[in-house]
C-alpha atoms as a PDB file:
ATOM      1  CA  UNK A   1       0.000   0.000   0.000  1.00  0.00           C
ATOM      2  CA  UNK A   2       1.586   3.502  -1.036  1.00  0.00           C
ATOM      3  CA  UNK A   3       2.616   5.768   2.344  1.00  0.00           C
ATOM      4  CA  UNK A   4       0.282   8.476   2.227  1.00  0.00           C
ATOM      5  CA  UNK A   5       1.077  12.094   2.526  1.00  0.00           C
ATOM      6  CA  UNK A   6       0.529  13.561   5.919  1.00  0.00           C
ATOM      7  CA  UNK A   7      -0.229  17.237   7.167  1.00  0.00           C
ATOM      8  CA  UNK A   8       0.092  18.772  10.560  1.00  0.00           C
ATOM      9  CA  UNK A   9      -3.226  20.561  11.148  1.00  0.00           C
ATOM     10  CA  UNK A  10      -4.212  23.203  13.952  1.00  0.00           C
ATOM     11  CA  UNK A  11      -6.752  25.445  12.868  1.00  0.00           C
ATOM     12  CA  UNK A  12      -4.369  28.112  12.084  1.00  0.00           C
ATOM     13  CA  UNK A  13      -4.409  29.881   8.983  1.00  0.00           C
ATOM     14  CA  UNK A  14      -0.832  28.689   8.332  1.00  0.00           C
ATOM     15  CA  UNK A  15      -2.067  25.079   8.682  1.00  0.00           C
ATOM     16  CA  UNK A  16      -4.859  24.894   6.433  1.00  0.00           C
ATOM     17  CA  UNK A  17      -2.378  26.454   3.520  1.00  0.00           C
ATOM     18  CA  UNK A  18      -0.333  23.527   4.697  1.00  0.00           C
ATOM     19  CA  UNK A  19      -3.302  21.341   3.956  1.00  0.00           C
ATOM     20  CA  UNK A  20      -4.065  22.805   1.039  1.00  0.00           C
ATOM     21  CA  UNK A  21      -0.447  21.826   0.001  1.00  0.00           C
ATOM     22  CA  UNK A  22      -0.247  18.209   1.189  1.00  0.00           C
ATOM     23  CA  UNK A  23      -3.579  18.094  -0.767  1.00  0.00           C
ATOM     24  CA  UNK A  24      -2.053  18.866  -4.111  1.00  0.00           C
ATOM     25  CA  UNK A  25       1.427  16.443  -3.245  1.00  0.00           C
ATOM     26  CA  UNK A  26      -1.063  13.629  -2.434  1.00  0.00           C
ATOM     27  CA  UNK A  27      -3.107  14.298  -5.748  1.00  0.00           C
ATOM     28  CA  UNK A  28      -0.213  15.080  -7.694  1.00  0.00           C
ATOM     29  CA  UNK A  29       1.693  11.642  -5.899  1.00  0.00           C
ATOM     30  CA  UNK A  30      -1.275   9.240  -6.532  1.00  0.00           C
ATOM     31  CA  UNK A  31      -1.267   8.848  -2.664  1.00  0.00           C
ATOM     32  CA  UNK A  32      -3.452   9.390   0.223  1.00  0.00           C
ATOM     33  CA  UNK A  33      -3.642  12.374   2.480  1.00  0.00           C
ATOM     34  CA  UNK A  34      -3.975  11.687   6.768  1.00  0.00           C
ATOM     35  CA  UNK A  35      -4.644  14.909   8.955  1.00  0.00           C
ATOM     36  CA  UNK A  36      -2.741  14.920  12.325  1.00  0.00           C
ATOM     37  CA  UNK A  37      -4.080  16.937  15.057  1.00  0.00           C
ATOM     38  CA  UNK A  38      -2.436  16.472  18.298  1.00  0.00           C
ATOM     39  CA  UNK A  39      -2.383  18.226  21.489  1.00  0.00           C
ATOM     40  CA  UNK A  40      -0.846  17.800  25.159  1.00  0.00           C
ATOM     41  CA  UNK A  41      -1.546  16.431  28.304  1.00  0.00           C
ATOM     42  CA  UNK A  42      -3.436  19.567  30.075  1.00  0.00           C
ATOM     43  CA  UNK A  43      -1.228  21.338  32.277  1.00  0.00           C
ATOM     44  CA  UNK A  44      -2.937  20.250  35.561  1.00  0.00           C
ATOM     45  CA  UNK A  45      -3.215  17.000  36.140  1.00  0.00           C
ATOM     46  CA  UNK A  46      -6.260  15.453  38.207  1.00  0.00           C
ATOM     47  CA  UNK A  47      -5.572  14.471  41.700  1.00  0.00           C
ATOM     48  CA  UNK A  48      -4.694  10.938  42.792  1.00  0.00           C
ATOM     49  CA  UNK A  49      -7.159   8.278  42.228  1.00  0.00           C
ATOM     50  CA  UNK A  50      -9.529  10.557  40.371  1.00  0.00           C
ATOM     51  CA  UNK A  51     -11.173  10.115  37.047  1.00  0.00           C
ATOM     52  CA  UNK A  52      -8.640  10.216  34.123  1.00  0.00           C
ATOM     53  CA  UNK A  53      -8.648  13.306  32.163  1.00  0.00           C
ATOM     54  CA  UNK A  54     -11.028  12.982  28.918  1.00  0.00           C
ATOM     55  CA  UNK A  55     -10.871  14.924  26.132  1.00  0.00           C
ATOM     56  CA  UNK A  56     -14.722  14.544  25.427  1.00  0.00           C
ATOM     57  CA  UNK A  57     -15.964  15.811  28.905  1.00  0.00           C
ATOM     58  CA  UNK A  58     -13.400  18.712  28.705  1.00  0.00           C
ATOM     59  CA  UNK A  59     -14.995  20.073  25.517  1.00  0.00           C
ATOM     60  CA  UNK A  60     -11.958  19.310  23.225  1.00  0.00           C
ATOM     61  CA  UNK A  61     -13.493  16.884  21.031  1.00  0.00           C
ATOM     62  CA  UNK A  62     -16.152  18.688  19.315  1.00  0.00           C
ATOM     63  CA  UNK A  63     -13.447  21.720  18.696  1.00  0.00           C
ATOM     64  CA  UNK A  64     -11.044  19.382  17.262  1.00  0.00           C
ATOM     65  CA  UNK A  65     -13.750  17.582  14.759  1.00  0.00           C
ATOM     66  CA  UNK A  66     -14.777  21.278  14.184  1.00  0.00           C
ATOM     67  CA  UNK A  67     -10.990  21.561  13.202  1.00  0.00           C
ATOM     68  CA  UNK A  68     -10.598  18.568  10.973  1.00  0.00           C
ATOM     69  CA  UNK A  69     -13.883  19.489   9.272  1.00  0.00           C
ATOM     70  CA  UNK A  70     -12.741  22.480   7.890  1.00  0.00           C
ATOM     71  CA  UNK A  71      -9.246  21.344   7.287  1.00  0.00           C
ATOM     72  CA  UNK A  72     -11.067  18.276   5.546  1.00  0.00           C
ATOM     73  CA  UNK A  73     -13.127  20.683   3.683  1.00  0.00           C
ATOM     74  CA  UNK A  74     -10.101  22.942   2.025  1.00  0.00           C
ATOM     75  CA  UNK A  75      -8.247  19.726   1.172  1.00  0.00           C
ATOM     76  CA  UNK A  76     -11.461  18.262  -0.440  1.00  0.00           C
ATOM     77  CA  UNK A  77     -11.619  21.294  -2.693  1.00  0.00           C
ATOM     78  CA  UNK A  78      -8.275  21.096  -4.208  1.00  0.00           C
ATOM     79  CA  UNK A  79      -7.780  17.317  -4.150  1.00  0.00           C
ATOM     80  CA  UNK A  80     -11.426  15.761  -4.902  1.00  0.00           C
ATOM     81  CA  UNK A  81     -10.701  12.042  -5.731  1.00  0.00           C
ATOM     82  CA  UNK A  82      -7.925  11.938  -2.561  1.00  0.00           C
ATOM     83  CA  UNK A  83      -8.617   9.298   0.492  1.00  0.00           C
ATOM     84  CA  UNK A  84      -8.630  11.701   3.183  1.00  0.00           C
ATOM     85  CA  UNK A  85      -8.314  10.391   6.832  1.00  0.00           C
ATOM     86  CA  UNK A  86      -8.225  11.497   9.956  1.00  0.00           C
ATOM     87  CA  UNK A  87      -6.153  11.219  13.269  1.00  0.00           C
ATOM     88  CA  UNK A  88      -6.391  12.795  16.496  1.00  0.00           C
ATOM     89  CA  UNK A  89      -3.492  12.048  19.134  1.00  0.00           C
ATOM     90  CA  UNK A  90      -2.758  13.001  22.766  1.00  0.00           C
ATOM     91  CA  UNK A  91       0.643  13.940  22.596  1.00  0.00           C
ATOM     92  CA  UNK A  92       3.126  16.571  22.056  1.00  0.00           C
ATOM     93  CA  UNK A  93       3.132  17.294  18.201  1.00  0.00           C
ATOM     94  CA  UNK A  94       6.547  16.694  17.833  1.00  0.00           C
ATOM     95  CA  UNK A  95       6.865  13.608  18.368  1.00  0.00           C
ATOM     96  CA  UNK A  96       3.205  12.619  17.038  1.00  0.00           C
ATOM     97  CA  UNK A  97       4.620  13.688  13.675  1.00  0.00           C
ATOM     98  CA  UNK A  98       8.174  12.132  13.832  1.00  0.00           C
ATOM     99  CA  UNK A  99       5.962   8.829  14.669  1.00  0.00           C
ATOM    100  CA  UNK A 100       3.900   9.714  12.003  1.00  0.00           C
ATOM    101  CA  UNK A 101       7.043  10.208   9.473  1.00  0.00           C
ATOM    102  CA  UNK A 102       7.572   6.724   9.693  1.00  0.00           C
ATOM    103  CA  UNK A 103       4.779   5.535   6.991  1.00  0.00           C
ATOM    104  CA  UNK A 104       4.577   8.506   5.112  1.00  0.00           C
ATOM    105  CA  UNK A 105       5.855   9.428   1.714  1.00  0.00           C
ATOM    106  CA  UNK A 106       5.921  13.225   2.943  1.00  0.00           C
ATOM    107  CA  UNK A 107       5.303  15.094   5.881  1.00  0.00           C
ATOM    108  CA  UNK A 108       3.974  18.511   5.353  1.00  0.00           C
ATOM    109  CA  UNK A 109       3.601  21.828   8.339  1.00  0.00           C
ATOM    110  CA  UNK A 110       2.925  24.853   8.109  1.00  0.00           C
ATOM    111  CA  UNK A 111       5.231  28.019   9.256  1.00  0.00           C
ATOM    112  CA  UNK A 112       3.050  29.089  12.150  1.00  0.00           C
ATOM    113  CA  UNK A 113       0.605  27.724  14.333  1.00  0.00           C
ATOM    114  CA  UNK A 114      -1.312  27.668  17.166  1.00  0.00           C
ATOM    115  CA  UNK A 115      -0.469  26.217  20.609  1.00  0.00           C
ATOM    116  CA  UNK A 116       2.559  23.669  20.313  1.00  0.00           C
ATOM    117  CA  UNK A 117       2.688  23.889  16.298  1.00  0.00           C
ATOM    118  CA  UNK A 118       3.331  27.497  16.773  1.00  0.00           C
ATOM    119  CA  UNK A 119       6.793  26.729  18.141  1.00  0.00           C
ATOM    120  CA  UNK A 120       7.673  25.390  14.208  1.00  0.00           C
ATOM    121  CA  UNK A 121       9.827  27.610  12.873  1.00  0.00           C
ATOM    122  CA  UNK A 122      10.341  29.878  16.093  1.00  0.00           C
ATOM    123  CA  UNK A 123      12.433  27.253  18.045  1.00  0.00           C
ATOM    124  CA  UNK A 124      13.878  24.126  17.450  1.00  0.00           C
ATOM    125  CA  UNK A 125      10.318  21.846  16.254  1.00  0.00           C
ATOM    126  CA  UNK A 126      11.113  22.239  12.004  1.00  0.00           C
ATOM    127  CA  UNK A 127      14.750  21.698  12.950  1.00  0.00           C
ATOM    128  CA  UNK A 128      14.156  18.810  14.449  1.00  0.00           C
ATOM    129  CA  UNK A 129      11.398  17.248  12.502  1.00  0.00           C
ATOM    130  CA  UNK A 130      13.433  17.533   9.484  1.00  0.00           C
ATOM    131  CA  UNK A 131      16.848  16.640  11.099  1.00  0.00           C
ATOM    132  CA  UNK A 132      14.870  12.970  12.976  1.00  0.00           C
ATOM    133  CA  UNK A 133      11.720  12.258  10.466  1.00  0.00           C
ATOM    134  CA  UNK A 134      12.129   9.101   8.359  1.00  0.00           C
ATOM    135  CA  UNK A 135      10.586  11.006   5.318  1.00  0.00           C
ATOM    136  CA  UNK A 136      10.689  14.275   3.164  1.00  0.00           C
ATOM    137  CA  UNK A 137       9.765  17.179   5.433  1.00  0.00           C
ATOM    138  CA  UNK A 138       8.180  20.431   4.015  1.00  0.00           C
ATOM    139  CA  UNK A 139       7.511  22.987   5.553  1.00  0.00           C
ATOM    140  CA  UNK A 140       4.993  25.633   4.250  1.00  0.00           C
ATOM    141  CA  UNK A 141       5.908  29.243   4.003  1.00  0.00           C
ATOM    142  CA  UNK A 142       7.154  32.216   2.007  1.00  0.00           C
ATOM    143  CA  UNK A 143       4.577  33.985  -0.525  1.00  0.00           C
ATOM    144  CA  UNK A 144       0.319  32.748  -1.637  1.00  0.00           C
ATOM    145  CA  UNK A 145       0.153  30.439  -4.977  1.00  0.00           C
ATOM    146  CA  UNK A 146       4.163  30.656  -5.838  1.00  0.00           C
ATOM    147  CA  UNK A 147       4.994  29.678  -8.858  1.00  0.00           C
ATOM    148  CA  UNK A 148       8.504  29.207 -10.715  1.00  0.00           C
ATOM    149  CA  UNK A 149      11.129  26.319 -11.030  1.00  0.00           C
ATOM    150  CA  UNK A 150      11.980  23.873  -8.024  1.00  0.00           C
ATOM    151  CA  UNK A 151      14.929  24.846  -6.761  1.00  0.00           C
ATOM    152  CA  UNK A 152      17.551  22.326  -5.720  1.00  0.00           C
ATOM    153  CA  UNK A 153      20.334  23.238  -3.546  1.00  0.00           C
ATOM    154  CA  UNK A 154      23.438  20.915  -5.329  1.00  0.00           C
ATOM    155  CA  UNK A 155      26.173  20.069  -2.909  1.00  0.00           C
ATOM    156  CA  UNK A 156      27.111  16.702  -4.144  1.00  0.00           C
ATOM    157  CA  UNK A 157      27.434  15.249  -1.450  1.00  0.00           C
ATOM    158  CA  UNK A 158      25.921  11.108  -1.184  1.00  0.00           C
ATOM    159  CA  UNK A 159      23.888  12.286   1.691  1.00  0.00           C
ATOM    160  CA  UNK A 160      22.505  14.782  -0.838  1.00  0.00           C
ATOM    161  CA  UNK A 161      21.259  12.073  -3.519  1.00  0.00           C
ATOM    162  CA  UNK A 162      17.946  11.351  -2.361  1.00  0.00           C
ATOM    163  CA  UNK A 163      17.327  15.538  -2.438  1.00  0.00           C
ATOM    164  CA  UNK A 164      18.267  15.551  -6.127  1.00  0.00           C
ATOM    165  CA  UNK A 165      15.430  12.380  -6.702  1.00  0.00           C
ATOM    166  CA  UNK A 166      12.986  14.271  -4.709  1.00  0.00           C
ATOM    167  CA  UNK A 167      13.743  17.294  -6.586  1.00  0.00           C
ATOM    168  CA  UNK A 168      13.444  15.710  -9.920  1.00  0.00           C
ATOM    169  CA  UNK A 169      10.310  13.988  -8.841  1.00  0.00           C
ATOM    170  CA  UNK A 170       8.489  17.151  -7.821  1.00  0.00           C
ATOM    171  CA  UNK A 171       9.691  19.205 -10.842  1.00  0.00           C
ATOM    172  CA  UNK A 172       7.972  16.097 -12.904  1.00  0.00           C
ATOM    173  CA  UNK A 173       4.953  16.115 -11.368  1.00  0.00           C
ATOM    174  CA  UNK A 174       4.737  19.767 -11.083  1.00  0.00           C
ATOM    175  CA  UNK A 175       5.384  20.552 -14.570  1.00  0.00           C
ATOM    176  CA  UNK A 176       7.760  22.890 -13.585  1.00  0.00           C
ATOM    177  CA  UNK A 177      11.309  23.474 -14.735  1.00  0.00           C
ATOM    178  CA  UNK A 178      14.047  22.617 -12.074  1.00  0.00           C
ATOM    179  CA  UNK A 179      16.693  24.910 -11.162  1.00  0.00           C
ATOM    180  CA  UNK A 180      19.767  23.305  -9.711  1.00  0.00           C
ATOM    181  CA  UNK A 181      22.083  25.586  -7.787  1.00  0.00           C
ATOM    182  CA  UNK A 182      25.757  24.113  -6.851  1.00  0.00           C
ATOM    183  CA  UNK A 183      26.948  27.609  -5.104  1.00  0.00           C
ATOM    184  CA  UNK A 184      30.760  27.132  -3.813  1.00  0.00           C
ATOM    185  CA  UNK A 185      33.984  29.047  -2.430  1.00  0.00           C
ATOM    186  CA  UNK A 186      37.394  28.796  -1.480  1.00  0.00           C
ATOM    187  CA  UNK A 187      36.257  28.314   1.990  1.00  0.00           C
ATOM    188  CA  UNK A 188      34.268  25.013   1.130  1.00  0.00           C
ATOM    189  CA  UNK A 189      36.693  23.910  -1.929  1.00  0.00           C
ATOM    190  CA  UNK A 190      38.401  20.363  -1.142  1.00  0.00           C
ATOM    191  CA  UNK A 191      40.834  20.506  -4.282  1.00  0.00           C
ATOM    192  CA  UNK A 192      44.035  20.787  -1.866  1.00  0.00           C
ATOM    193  CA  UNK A 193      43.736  17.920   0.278  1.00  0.00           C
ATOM    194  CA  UNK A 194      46.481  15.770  -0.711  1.00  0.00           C
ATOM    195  CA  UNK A 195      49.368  15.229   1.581  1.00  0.00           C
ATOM    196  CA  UNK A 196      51.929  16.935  -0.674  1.00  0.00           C
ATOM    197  CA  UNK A 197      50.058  19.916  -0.436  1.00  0.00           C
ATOM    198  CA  UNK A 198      51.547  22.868   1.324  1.00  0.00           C
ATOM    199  CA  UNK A 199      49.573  24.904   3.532  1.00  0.00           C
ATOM    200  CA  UNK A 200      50.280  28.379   2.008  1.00  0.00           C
ATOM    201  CA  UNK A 201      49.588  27.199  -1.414  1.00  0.00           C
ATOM    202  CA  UNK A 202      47.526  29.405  -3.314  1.00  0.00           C
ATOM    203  CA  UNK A 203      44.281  28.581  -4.203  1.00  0.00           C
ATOM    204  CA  UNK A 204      43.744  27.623  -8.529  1.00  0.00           C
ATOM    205  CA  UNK A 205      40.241  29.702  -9.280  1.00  0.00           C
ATOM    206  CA  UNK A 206      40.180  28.705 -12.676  1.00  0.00           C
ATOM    207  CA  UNK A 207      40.793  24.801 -11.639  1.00  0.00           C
ATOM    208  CA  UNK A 208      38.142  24.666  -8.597  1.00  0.00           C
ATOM    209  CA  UNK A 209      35.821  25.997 -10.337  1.00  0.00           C
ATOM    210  CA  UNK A 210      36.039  23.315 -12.998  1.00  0.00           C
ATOM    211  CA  UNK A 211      36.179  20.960 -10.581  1.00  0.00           C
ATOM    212  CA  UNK A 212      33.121  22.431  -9.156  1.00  0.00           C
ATOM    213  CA  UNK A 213      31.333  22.353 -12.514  1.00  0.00           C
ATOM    214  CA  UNK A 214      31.999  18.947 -13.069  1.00  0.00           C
ATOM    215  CA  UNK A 215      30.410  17.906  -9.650  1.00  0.00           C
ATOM    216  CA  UNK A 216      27.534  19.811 -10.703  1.00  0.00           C
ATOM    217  CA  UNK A 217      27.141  17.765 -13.864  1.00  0.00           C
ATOM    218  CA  UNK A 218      27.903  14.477 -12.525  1.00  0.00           C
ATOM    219  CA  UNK A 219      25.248  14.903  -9.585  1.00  0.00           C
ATOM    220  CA  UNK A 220      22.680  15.955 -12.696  1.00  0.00           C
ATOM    221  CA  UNK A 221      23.325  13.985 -15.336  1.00  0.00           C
ATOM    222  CA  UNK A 222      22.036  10.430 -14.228  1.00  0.00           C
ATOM    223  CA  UNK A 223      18.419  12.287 -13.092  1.00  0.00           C
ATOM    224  CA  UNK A 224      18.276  14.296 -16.346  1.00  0.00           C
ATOM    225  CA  UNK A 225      18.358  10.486 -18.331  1.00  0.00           C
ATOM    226  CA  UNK A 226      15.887   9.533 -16.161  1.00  0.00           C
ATOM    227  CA  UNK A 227      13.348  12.278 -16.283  1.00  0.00           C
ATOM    228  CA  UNK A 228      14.245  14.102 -19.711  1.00  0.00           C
ATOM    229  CA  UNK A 229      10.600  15.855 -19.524  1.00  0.00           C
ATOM    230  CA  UNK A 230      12.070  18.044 -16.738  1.00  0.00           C
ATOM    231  CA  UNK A 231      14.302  21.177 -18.242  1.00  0.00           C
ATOM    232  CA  UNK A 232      17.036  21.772 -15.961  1.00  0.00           C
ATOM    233  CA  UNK A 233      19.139  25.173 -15.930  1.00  0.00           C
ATOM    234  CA  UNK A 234      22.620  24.409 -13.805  1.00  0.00           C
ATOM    235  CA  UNK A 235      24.004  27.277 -12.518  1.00  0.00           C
ATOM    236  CA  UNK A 236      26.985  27.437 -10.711  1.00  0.00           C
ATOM    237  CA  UNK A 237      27.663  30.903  -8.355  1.00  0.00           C
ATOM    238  CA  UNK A 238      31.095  31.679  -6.534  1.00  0.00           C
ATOM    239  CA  UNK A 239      29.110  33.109  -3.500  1.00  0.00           C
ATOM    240  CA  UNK A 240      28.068  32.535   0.270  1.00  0.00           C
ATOM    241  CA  UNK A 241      26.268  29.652   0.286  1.00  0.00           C
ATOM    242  CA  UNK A 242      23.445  30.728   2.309  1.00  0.00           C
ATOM    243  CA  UNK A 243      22.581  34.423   1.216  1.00  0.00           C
ATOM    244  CA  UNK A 244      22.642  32.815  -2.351  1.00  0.00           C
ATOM    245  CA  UNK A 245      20.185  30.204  -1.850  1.00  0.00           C
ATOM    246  CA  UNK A 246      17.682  32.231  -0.187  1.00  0.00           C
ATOM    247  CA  UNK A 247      18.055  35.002  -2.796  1.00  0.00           C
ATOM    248  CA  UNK A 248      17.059  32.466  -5.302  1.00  0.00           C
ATOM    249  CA  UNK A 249      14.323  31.284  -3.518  1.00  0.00           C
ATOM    250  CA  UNK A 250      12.809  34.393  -4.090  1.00  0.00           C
ATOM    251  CA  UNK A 251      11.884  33.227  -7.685  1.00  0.00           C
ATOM    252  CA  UNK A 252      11.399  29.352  -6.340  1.00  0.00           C
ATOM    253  CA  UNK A 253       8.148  27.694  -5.896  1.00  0.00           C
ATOM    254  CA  UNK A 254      10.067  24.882  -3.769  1.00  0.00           C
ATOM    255  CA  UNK A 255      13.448  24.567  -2.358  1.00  0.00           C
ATOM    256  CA  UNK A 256      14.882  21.419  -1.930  1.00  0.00           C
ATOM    257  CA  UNK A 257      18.145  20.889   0.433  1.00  0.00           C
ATOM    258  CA  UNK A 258      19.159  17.672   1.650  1.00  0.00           C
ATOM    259  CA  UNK A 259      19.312  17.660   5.774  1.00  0.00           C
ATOM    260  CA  UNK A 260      23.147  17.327   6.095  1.00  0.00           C
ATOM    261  CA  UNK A 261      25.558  18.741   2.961  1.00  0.00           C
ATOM    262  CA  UNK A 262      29.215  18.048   2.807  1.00  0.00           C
ATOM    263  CA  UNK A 263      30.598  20.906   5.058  1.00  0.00           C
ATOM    264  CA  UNK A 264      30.865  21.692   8.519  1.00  0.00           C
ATOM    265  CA  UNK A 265      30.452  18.696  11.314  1.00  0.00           C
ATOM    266  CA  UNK A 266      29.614  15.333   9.903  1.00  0.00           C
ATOM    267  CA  UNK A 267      28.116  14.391  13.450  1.00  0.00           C
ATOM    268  CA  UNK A 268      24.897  17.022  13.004  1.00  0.00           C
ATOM    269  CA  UNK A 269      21.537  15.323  11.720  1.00  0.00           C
ATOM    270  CA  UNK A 270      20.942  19.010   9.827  1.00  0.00           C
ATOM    271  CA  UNK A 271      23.205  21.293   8.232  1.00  0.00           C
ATOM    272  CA  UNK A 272      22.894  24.734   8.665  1.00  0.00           C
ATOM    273  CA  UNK A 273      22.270  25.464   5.114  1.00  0.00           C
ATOM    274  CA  UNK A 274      18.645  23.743   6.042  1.00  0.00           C
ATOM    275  CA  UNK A 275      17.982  25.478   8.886  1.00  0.00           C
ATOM    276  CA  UNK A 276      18.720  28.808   7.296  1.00  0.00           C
ATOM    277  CA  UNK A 277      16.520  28.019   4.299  1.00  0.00           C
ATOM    278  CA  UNK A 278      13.715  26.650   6.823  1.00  0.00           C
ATOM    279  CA  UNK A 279      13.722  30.424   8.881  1.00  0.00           C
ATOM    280  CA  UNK A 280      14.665  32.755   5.612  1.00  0.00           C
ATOM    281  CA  UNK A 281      13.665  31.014   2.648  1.00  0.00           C
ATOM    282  CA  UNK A 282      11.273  32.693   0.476  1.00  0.00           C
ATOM    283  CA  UNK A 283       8.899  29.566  -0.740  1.00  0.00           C
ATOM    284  CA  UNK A 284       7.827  26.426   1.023  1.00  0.00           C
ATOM    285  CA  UNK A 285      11.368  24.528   2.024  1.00  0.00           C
ATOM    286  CA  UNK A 286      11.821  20.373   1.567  1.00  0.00           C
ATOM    287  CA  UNK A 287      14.129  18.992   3.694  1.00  0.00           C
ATOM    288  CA  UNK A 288      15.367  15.322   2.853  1.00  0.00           C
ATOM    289  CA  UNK A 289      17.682  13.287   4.961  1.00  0.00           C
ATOM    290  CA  UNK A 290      20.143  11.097   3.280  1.00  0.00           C
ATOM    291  CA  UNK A 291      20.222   7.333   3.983  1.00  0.00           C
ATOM    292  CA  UNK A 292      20.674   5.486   7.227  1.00  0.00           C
END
């Protein structure tokens, strides 16, 4: 049976745009779309040896259906012919998602929320969904109805392979062009690593950035054989990696980044290339984590 798509929903307005997105990625996908609402444990607990707390008597239950019914409604209107189902969880939403990441194709949240959700992108929650879920993360944000190319930050690195598929993939069933972005500099370059090296020696422009070129095409090429309908523009930009990427974004419909790129420390689960694209980007932001 194919993973379904699944969508973090709240009630806020930044949620149902969420829903309206993980709507469209199950249609699009062929895939079925599960709405996750979860809250907390209240924050007083009943006394010893009374009645468990129920989320019926305490007048949650008929907010949260209220909830799903209009999230069920907006996702009904752009995906028609989409199984649509329904969860509600006691839990903290973090973790109710990472669980949930586990058979799903794609999780999707928005920006901001309401209650825990709101936390997304103002603390650690996005960083951590997308550095610990076991699927695509995207996170919902930036400008209404974007349109564009996908754009794919290229680091060619092999934790960054399944980011190029997804890429691809969504570019395909978009119908959108793909835009893959290799930006590098001498700070990041790798060409001088050989133990006869000396340590002052000064850095070959011309030569990196062939070198840099040529990881740009071999990270492409085997994708572009196997989706030739997608029209891919490589560009390569001697620049800060960062500021670059969310500059370009501001054309994007989609970023895609893989969670961990070559540089800095190999222990962290997500680089922080991701988490500046997940705060500053300009369009909705897909995070994908390598393999195990």
């Amino acid at each position: 049976m194919a993973k379904p798509v699944v969508v973090g929903v709240d009630g806020s307005q930044s949620s149902l745009d969420a829903v309206e997105t993980a709507a469209s990625e199950a249609a699009l996908s062929g895939v079925g779309l599960r709405l996750v609402h979860a809250f907390g444990w209240p924050s007083i607990h009943p006394p010893p040896g009374g009645p468990p707390w129920d989320p019926a008597r305490a007048g949650v239950r008929e907010l949260v259906d209220g909830t799903l019914a209009e999230a069920e409604q907006r996702a009904r209107a752009i995906a028609p012919r989409v199984d649509i189902t329904r969860e509600v969880t006691v839990g903290e939403p973090l973790m109710v998602l990472e669980i949930e990441s586990r058979t799903a194709s794609l999780v999707v949240v928005g920006s901001r929320g309401l209650g825990a959700f709101g936390s997304l992108l103002l603390g650690s929650t996005a960083v951590h969904l997308a550095a610990h879920g076991r699927c695509p993360v995207l996170v919902v944000r930036g400008r209404p109805n974007p349109t564009g190319p996908v754009l794919l930050a290229v680091d060619g690195s092999p934790a960054g392979e399944r980011a190029v598929e997804f890429a691809f993939a969504e570019a395909s069933m978009r119908g959108a062009d793909l835009l893959a972005l290799h930006v590098w500099n001498t700070w990041s370059e790798r060409a001088y690593e050989g133990p006869g090296d000396p340590l002052n020696m000064v850095v070959d422009i011309d030569r990196l950035r062939e070198e840099e070129q040529r990881l740009l095409d071999d990270t492409l090429s085997p994708w572009q054989t196997r989706y030739p309908q997608v029209t891919v523009e490589r560009r390569l930009v001697r620049a800060r990696i960062r500021p670059a990427l969310i500059e370009a974004s501001h054309d994007a419909q989609l970023v895609v980044a893989g969670a961990r790129g070559r540089g800095g420390f190999t222990g962290l689960l997500l680089g922080s290339v991701s988490q500046a694209l997940l705060h500053h980007a300009h369009c909705s932001v897909a995070v994908v984590r390598g393999k195990e």
